[in-house]
C-alpha atoms as a PDB file:
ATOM      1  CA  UNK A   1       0.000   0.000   0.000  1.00  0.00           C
ATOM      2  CA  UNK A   2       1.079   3.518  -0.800  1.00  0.00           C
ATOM      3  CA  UNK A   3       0.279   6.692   0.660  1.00  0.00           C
ATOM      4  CA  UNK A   4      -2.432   7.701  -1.808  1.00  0.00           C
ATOM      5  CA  UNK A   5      -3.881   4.489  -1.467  1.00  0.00           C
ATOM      6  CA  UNK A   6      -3.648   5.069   2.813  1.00  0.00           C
ATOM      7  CA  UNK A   7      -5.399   8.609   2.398  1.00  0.00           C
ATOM      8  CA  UNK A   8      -7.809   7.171  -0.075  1.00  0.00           C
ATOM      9  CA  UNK A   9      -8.825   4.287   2.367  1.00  0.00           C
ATOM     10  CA  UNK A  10      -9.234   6.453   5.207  1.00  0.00           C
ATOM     11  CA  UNK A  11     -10.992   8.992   3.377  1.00  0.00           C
ATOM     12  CA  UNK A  12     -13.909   6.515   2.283  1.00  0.00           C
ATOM     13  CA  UNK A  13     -14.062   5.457   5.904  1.00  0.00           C
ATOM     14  CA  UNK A  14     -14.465   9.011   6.842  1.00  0.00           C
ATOM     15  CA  UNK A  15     -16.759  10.299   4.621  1.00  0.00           C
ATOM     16  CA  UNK A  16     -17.189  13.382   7.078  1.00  0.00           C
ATOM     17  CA  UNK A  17     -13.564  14.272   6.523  1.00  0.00           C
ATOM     18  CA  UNK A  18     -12.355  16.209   3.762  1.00  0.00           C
ATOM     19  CA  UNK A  19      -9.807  14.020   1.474  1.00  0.00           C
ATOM     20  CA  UNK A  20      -7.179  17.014   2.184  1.00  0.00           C
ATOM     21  CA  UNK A  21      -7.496  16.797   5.739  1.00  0.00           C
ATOM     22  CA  UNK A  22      -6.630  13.300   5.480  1.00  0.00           C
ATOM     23  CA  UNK A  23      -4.162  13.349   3.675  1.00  0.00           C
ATOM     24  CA  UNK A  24      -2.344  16.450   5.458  1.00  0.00           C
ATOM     25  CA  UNK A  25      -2.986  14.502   8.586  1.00  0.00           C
ATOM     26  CA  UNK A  26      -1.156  11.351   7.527  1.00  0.00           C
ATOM     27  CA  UNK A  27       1.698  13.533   5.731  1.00  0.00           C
ATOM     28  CA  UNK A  28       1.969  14.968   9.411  1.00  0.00           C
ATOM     29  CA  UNK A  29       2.205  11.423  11.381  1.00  0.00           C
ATOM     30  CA  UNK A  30       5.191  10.276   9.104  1.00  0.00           C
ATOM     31  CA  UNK A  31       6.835  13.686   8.883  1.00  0.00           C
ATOM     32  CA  UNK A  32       6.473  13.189  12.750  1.00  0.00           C
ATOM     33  CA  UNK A  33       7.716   9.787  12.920  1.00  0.00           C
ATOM     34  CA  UNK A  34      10.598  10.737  10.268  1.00  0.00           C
ATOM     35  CA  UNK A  35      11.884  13.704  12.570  1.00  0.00           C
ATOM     36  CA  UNK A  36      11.843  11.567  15.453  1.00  0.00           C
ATOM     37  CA  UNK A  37      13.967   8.740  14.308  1.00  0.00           C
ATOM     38  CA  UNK A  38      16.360  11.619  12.938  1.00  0.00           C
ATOM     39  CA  UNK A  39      16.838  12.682  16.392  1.00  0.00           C
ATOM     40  CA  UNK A  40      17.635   8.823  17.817  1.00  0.00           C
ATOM     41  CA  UNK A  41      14.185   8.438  19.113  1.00  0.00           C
ATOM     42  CA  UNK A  42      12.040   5.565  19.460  1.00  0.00           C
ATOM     43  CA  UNK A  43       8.338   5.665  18.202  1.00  0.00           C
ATOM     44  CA  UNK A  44       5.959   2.899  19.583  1.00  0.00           C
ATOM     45  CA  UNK A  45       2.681   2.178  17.800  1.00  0.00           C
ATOM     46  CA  UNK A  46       1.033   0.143  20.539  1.00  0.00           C
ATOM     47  CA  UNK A  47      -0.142  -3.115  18.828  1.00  0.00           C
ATOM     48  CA  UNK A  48       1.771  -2.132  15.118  1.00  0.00           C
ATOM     49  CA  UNK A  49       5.327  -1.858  16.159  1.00  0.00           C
ATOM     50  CA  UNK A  50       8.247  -0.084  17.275  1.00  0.00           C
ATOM     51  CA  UNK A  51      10.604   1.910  15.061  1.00  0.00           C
ATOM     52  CA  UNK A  52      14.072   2.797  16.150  1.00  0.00           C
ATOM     53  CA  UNK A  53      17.005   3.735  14.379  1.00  0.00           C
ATOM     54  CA  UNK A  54      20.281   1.099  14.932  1.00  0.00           C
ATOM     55  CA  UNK A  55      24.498   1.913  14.573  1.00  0.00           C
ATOM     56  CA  UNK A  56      26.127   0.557  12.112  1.00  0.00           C
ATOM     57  CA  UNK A  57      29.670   0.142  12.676  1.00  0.00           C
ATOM     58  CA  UNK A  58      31.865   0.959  10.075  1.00  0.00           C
ATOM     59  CA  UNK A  59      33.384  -2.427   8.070  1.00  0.00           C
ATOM     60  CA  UNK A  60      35.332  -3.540   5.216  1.00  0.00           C
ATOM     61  CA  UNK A  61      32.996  -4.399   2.070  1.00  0.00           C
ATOM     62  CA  UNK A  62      33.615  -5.844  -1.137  1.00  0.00           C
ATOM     63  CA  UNK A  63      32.704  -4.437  -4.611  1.00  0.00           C
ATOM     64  CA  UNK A  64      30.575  -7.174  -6.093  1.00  0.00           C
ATOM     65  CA  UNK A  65      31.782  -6.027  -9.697  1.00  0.00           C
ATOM     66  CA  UNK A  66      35.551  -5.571  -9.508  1.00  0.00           C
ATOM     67  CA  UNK A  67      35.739  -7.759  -6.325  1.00  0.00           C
ATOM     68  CA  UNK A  68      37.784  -4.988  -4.543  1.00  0.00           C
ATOM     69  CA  UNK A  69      37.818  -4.226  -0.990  1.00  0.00           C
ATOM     70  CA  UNK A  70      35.952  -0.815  -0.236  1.00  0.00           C
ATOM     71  CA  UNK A  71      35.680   1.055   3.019  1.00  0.00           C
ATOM     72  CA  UNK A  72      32.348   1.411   4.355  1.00  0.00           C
ATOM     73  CA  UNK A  73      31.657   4.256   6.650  1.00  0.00           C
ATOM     74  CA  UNK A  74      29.537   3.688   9.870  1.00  0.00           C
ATOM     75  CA  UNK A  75      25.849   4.670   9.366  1.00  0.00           C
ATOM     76  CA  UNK A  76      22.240   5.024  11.104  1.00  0.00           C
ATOM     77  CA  UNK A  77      19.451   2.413   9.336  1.00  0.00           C
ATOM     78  CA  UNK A  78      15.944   2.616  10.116  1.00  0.00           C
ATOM     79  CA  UNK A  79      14.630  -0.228  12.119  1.00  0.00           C
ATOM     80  CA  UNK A  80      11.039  -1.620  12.987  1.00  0.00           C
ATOM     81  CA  UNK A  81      10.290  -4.258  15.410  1.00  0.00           C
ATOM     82  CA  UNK A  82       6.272  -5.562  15.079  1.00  0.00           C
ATOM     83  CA  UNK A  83       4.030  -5.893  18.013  1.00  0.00           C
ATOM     84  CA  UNK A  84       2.157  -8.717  19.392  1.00  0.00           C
ATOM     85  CA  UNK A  85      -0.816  -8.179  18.130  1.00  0.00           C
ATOM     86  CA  UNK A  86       0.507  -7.756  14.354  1.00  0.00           C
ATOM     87  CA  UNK A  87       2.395 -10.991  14.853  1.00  0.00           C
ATOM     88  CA  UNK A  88      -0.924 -12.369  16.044  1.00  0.00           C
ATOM     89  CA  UNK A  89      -2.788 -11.639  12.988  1.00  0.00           C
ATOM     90  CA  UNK A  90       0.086 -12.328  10.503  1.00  0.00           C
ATOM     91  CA  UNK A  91       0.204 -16.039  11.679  1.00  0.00           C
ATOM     92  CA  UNK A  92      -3.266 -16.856  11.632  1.00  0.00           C
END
């Protein structure tokens, strides 16, 4: 699902709200959740998940073309963990 397809969802289940609303409400949540992370937060959807962002520690890599060894900088990756109740319904 995309985010058109998100804001169109909601928007039918809402037929009170205003398709702009919608979708300037979920641009907000991720451009909350995005400015969060960037900051080394944690953001906890209670029964979705948990997003946090993990250290990477810098390594030697190879170059799967030339095969030569290349120096990989340490770096910050996005990380979600899912909560019980999305586990739950994924293994039903």
């Amino acid at each position: 699902m995309i985010k058109s397809q998100l804001v169109q969802k909601i928007s039918e289940e809402n037929p009170h709200l205003f398709q702009r609303d919608v979708d300037r409400l979920v641009s907000t949540v991720f451009s909350e959740i995005t400015s969060a992370m960037s900051s080394g937060k944690r953001i906890e959807l209670r029964g979705f998940g948990a997003f946090s962002v993990k250290k990477r520690k810098p390594r030697i890599g190879r170059n799967p073309r030339t095969g030569s060894r290349v120096e990989v900088e340490e770096k910050f990756v996005p990380f979600f963990k899912p909560g019980k109740l999305l586990r739950e319904k994924l293994n039903k």
